[in-house]
PDB file of N, CA and C in Angstrom:
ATOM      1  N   UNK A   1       7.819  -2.617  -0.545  1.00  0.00           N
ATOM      2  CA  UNK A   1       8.401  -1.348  -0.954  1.00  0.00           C
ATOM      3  C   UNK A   1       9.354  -0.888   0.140  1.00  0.00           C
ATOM      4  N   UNK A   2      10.415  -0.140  -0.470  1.00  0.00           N
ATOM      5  CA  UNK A   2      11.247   0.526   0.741  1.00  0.00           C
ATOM      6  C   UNK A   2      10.817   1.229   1.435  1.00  0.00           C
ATOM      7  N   UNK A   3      11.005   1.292   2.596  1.00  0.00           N
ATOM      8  CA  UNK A   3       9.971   2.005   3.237  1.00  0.00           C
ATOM      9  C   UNK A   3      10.696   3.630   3.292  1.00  0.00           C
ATOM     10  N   UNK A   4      11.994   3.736   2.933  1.00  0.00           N
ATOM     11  CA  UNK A   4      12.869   4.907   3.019  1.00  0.00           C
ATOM     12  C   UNK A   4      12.495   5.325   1.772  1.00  0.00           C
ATOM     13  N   UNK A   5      12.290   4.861   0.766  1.00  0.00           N
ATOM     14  CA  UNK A   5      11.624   5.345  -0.887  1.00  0.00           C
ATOM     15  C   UNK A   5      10.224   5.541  -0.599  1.00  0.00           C
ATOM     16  N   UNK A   6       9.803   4.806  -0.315  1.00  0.00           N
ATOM     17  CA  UNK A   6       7.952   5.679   0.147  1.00  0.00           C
ATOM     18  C   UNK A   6       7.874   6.925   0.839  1.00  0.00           C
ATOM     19  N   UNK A   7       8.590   7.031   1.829  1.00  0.00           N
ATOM     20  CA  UNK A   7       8.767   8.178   2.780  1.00  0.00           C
ATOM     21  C   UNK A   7       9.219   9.356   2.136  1.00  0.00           C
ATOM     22  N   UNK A   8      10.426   9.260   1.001  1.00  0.00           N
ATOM     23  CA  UNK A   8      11.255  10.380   0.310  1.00  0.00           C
ATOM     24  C   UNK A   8      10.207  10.498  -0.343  1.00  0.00           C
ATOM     25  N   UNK A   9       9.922  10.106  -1.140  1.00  0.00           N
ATOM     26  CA  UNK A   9       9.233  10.163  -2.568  1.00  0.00           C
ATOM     27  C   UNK A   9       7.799  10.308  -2.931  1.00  0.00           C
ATOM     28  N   UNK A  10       7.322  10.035  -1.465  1.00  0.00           N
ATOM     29  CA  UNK A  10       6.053  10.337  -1.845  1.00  0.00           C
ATOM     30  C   UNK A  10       5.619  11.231  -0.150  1.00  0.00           C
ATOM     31  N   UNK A  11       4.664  12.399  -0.493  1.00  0.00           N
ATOM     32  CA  UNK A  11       4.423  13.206   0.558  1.00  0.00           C
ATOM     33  C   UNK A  11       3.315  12.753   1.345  1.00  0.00           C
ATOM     34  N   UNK A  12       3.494  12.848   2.461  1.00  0.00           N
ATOM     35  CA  UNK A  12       2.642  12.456   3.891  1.00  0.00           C
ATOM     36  C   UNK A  12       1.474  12.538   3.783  1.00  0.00           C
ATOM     37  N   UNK A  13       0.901  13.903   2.218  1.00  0.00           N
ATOM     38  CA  UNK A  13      -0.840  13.666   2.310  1.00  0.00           C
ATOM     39  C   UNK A  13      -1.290  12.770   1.136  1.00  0.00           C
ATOM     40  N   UNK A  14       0.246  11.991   0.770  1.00  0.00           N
ATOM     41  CA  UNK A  14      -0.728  11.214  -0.408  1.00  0.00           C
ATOM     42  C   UNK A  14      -0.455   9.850  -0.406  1.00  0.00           C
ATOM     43  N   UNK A  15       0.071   9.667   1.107  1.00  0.00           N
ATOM     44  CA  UNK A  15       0.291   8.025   1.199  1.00  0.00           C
ATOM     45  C   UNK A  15      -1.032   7.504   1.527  1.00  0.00           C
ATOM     46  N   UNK A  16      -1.981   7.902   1.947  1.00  0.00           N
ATOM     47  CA  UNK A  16      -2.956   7.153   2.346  1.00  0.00           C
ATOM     48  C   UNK A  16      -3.505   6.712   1.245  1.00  0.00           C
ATOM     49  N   UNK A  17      -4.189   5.991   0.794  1.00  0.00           N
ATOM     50  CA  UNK A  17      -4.785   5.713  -0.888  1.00  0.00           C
ATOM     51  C   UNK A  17      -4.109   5.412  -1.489  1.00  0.00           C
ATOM     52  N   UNK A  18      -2.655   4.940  -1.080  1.00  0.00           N
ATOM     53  CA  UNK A  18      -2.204   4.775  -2.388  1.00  0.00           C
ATOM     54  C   UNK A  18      -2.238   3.859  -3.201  1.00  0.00           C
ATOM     55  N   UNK A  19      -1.920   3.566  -4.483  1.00  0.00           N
ATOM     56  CA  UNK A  19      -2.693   2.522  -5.169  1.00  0.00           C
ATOM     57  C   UNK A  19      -1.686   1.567  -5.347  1.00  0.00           C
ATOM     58  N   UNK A  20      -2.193   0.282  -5.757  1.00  0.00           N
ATOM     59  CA  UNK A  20      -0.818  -0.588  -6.579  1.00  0.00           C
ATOM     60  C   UNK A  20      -0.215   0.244  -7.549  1.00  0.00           C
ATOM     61  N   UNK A  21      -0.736   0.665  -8.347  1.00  0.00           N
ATOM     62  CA  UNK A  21      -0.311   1.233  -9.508  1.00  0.00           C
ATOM     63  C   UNK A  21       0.836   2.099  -8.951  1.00  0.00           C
ATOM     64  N   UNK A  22       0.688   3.085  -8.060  1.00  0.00           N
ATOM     65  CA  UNK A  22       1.658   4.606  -7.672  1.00  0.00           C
ATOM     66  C   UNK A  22       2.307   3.286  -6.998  1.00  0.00           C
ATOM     67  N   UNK A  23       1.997   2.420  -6.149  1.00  0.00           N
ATOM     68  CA  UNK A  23       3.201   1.752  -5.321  1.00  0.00           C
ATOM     69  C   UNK A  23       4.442   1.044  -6.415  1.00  0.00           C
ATOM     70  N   UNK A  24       3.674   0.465  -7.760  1.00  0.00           N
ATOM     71  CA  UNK A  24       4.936  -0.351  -8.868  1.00  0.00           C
ATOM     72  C   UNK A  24       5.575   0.732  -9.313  1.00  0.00           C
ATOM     73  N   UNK A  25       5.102   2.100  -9.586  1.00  0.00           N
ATOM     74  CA  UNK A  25       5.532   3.304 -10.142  1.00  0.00           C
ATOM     75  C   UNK A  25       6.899   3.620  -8.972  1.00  0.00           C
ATOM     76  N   UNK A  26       6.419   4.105  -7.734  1.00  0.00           N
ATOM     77  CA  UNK A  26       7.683   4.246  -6.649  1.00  0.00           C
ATOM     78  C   UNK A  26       8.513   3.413  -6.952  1.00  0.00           C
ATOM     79  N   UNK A  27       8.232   2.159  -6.755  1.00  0.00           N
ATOM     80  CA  UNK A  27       9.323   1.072  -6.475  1.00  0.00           C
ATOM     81  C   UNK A  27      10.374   0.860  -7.720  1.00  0.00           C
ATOM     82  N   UNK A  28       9.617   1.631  -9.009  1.00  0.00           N
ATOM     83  CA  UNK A  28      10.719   1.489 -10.193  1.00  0.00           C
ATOM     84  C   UNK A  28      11.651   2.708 -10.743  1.00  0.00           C
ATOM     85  N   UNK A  29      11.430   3.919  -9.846  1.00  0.00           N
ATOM     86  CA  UNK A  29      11.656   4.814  -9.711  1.00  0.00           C
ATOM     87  C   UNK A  29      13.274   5.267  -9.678  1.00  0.00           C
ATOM     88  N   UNK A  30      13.553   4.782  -8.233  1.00  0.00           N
ATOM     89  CA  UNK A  30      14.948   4.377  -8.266  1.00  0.00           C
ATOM     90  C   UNK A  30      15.976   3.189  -8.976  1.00  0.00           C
ATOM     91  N   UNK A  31      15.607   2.580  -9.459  1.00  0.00           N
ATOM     92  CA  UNK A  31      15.877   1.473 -10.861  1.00  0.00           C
ATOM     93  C   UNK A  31      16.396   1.634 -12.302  1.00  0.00           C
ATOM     94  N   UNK A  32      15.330   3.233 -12.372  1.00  0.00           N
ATOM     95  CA  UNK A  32      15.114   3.437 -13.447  1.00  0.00           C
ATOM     96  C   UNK A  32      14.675   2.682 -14.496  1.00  0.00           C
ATOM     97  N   UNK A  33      13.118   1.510 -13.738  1.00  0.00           N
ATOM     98  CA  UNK A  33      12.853   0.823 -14.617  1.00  0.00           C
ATOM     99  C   UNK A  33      11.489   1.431 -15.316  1.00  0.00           C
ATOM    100  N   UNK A  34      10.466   0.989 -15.996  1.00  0.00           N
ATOM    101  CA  UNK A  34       9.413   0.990 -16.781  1.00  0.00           C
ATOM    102  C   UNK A  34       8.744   0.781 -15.420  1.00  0.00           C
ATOM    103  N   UNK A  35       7.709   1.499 -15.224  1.00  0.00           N
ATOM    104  CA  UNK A  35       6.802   0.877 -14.353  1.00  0.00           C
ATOM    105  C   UNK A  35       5.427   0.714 -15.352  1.00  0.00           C
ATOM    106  N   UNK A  36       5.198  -0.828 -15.646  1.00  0.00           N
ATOM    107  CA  UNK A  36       4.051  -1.195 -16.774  1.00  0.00           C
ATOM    108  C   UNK A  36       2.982  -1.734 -16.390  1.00  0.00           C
ATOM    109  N   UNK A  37       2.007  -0.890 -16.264  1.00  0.00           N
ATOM    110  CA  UNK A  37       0.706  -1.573 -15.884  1.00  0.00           C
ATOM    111  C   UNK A  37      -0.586  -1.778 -16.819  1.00  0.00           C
ATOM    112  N   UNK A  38       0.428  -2.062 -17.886  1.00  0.00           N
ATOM    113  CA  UNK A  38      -0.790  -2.645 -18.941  1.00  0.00           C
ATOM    114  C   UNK A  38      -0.804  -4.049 -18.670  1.00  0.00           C
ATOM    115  N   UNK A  39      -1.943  -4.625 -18.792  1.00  0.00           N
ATOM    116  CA  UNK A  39      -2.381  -5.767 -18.225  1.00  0.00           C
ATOM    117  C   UNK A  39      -2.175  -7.278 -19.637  1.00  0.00           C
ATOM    118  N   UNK A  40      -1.654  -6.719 -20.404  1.00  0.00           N
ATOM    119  CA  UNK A  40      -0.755  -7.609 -21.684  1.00  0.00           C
ATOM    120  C   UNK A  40      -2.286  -8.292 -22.262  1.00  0.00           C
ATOM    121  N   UNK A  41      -3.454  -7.611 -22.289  1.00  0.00           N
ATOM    122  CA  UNK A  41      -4.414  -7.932 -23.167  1.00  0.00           C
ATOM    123  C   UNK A  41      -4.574  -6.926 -24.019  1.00  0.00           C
ATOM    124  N   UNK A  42      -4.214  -6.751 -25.407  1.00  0.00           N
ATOM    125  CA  UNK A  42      -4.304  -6.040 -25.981  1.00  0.00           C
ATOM    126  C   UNK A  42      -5.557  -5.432 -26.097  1.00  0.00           C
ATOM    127  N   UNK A  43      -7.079  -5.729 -26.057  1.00  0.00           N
ATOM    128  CA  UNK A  43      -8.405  -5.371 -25.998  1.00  0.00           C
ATOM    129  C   UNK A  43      -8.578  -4.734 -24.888  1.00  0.00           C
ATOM    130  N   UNK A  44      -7.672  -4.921 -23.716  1.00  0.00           N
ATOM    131  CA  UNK A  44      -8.095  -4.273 -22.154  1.00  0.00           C
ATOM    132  C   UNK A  44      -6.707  -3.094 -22.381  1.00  0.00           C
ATOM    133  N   UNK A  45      -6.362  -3.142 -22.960  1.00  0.00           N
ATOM    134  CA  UNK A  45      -4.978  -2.148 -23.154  1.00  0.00           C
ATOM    135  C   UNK A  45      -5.500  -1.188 -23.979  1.00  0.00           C
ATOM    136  N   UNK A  46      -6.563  -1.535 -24.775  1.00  0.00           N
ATOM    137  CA  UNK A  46      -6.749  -0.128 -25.312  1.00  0.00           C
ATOM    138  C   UNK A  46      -7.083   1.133 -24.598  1.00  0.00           C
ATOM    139  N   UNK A  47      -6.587   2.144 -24.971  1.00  0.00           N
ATOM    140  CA  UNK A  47      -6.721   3.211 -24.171  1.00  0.00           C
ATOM    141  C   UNK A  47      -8.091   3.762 -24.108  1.00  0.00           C
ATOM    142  N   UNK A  48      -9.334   3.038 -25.164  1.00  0.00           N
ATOM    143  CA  UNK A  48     -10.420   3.402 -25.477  1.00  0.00           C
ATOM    144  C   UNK A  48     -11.166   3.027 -24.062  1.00  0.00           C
ATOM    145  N   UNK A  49     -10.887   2.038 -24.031  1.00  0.00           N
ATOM    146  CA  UNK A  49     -11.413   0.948 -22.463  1.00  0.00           C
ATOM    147  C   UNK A  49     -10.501   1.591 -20.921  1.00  0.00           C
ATOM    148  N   UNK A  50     -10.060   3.684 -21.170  1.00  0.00           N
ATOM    149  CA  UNK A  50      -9.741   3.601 -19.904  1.00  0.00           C
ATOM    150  C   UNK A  50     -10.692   3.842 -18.481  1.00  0.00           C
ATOM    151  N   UNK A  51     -11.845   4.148 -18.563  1.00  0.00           N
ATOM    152  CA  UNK A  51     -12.757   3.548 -17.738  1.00  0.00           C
ATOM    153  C   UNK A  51     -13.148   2.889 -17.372  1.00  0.00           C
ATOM    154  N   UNK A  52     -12.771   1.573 -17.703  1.00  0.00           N
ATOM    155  CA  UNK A  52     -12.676   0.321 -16.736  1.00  0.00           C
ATOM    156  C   UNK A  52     -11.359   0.176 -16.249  1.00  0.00           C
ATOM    157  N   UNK A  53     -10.521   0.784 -16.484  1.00  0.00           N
ATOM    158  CA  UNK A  53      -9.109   0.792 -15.516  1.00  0.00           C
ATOM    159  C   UNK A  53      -9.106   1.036 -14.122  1.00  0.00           C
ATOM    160  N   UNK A  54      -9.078  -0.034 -13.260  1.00  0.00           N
ATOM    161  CA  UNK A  54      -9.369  -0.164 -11.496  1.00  0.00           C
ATOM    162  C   UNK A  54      -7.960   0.493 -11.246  1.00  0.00           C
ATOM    163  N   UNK A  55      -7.775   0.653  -9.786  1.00  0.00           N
ATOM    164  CA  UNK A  55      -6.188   1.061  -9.262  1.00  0.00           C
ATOM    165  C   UNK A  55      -5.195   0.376  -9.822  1.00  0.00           C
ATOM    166  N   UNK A  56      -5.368  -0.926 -10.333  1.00  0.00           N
ATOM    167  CA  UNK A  56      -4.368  -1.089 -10.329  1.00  0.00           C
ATOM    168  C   UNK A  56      -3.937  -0.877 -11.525  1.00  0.00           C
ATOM    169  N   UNK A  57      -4.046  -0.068 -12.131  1.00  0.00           N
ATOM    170  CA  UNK A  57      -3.276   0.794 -13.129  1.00  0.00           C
ATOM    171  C   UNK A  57      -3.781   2.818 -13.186  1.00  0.00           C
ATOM    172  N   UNK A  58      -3.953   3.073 -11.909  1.00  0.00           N
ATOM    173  CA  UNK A  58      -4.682   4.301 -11.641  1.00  0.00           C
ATOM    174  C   UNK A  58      -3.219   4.797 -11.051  1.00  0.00           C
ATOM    175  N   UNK A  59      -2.936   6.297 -11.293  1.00  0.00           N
ATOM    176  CA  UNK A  59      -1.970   7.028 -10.562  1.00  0.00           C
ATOM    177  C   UNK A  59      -2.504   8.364 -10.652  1.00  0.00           C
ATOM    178  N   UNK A  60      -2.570   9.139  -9.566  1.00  0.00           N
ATOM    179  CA  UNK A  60      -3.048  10.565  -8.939  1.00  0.00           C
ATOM    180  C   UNK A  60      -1.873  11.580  -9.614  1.00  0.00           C
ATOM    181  N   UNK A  61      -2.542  12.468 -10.387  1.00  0.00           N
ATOM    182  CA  UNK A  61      -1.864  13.503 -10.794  1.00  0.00           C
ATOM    183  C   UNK A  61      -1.292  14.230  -9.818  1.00  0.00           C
ATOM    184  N   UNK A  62      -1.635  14.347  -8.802  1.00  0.00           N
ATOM    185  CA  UNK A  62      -0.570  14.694  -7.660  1.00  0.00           C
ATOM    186  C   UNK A  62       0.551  14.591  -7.212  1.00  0.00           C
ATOM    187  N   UNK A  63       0.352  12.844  -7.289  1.00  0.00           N
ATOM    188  CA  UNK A  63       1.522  12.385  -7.462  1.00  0.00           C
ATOM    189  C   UNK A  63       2.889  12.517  -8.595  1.00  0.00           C
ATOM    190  N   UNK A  64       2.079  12.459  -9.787  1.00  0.00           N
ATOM    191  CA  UNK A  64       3.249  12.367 -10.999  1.00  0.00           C
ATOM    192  C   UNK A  64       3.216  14.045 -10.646  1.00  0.00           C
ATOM    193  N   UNK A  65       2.802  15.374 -10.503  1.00  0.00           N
ATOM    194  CA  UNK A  65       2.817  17.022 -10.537  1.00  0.00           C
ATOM    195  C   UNK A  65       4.527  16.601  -9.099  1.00  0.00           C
ATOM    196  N   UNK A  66       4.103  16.208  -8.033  1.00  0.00           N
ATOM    197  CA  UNK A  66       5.058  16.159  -6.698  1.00  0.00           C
ATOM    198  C   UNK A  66       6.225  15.344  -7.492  1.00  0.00           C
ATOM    199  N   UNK A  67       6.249  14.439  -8.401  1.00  0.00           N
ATOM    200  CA  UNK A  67       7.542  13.302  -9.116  1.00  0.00           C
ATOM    201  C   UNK A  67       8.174  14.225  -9.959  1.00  0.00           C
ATOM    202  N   UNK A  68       7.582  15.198 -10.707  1.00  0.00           N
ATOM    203  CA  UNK A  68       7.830  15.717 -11.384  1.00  0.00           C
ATOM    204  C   UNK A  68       8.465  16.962 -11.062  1.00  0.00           C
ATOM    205  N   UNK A  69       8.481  17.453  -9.520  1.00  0.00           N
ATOM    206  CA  UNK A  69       8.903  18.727  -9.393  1.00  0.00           C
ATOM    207  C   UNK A  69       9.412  18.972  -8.456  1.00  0.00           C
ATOM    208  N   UNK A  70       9.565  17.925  -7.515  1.00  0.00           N
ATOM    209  CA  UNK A  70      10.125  18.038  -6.205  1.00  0.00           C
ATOM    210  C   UNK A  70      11.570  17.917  -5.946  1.00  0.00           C
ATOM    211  N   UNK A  71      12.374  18.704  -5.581  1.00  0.00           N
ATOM    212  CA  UNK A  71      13.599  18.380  -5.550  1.00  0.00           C
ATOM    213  C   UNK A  71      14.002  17.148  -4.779  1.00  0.00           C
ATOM    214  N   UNK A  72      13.620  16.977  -3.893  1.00  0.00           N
ATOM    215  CA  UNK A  72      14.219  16.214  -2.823  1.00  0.00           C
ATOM    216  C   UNK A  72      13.684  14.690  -3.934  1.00  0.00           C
ATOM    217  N   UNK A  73      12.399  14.570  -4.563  1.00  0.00           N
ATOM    218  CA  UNK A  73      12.123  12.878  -4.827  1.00  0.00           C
ATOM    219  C   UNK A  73      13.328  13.014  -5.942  1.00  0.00           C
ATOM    220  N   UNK A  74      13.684  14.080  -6.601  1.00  0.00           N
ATOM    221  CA  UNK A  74      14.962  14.192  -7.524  1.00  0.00           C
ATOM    222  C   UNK A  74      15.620  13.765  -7.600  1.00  0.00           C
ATOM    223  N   UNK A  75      16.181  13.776  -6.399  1.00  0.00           N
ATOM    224  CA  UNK A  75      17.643  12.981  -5.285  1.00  0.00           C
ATOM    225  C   UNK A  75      17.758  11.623  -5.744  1.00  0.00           C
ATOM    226  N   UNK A  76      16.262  10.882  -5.689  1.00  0.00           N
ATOM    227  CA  UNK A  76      16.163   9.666  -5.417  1.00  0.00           C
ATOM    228  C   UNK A  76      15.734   8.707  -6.910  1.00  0.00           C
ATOM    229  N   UNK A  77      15.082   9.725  -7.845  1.00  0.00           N
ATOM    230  CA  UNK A  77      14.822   9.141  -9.187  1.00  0.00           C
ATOM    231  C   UNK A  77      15.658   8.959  -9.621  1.00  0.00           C
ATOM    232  N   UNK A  78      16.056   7.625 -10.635  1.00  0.00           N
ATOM    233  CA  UNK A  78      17.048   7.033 -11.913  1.00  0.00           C
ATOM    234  C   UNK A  78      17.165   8.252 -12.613  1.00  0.00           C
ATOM    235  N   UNK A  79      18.419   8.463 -12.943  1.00  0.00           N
ATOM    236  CA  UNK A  79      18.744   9.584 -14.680  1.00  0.00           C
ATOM    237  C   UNK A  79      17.147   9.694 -15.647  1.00  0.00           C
ATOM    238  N   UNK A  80      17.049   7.367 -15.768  1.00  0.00           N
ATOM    239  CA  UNK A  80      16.266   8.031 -16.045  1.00  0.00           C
ATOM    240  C   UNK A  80      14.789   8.465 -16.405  1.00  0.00           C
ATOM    241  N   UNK A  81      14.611   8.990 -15.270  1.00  0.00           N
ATOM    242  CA  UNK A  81      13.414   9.929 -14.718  1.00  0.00           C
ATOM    243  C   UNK A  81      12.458   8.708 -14.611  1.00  0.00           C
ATOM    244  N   UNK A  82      10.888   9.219 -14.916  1.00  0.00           N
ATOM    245  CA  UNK A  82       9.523   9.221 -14.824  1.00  0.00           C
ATOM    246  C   UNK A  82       9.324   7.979 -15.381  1.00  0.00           C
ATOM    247  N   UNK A  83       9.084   6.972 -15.843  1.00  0.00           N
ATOM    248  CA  UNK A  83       9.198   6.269 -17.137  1.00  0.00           C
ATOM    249  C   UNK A  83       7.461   5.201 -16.783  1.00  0.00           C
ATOM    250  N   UNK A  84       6.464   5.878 -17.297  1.00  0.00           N
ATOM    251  CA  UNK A  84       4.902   4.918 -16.853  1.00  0.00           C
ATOM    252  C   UNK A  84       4.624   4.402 -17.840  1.00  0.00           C
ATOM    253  N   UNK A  85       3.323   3.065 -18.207  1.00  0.00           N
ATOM    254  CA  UNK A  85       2.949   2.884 -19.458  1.00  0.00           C
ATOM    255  C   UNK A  85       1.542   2.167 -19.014  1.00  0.00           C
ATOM    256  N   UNK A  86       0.564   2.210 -19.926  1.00  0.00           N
ATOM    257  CA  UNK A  86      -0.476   2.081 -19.290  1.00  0.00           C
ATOM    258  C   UNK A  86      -1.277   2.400 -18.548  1.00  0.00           C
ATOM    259  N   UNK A  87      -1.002   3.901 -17.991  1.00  0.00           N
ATOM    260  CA  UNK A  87      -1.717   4.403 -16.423  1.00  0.00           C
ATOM    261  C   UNK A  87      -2.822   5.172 -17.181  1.00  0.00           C
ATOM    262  N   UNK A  88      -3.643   5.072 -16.323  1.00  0.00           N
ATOM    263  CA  UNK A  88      -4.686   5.934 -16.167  1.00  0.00           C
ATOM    264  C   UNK A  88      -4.634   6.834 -15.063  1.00  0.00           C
ATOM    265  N   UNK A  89      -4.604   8.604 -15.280  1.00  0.00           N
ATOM    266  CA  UNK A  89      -4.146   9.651 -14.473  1.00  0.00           C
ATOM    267  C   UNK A  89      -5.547   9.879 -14.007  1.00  0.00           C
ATOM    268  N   UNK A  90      -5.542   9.843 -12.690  1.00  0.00           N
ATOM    269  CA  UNK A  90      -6.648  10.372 -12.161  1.00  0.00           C
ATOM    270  C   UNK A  90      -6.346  12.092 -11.703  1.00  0.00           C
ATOM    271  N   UNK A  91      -7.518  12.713 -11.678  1.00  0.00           N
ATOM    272  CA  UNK A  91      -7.000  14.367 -11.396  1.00  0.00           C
ATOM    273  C   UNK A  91      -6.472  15.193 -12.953  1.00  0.00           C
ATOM    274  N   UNK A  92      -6.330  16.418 -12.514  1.00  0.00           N
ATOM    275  CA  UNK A  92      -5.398  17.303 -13.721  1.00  0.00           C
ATOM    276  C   UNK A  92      -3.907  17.383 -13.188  1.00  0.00           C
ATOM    277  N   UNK A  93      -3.664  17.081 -14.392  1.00  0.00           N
ATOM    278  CA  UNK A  93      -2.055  17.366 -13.938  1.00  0.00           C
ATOM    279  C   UNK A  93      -1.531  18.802 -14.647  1.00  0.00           C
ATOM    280  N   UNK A  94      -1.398  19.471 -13.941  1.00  0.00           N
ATOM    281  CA  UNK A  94      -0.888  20.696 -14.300  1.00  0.00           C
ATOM    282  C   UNK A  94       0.340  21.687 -14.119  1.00  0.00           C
ATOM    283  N   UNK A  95       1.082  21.589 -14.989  1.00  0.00           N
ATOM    284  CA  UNK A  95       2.160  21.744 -14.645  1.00  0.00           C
ATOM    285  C   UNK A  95       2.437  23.182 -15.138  1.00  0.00           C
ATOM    286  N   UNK A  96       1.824  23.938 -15.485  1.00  0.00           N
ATOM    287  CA  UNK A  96       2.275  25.280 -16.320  1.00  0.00           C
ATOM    288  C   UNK A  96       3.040  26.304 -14.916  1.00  0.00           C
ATOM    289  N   UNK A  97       4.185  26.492 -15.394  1.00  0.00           N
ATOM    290  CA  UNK A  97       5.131  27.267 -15.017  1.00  0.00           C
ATOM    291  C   UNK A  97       5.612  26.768 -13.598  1.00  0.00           C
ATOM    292  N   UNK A  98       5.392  25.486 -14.087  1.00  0.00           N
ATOM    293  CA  UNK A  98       6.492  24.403 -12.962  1.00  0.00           C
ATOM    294  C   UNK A  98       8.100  24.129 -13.545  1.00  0.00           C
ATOM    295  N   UNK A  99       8.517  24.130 -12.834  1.00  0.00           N
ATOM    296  CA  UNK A  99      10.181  23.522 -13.256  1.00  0.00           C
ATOM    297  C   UNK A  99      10.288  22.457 -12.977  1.00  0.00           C
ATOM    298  N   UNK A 100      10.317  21.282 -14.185  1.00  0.00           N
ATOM    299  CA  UNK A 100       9.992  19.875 -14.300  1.00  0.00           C
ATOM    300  C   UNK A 100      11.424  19.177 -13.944  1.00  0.00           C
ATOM    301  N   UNK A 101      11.774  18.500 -12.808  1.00  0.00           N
ATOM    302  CA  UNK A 101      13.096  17.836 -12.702  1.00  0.00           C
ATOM    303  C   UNK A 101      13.432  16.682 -13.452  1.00  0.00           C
ATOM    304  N   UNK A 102      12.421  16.341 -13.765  1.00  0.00           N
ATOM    305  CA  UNK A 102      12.374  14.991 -14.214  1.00  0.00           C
ATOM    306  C   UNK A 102      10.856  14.595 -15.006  1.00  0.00           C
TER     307      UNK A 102
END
């Protein structure tokens, strides 16, 4: 990962832990690609089975609440924006009477 895109984009109290999952998510960020962490088994892809979803398809609502609202990771996201599939959100993500940049 870039280490100048880890640094922008993600804040100093949530690099520690971070998962594969938030690391393929960063890294596709500026791309503006899909970051896809469905594991291409359709039976393990069901969303029914998301409790057996390990990190590496886990991302911290913290993270996507800070992707979602921070000006400065703004700077650095594709047009376009956020783009996940497969994740399992750990945390609440709560965004009420946030101003969503992306």
């Amino acid at each position: 990962m870039n280490r100048e895109n880890l640094e922008n984009l993600v804040p100093e109290e949530l690099r520690p832990g971070l998962t594969a999952a938030e690391r393929k998510l960063v890294e596709s960020l500026p791309l503006g690609n899909v970051a896809d962490l469905r594991s291409q088994d359709p039976a393990k892809d069901d969303p029914v089975q998301w409790q057996n979803w390990g990190p590496d398809r886990t991302v911290r609502a913290a993270l996507l609440q800070h992707l979602f609202t921070s000006p400065q990771a703004a700077s650095l996201i594709h047009p376009k924006g956020v783009q996940i599939q497969g994740a399992r959100i750990e945390g609440r993500l709560d965004l009420e009477g946030a101003t969503v940049v992306h």
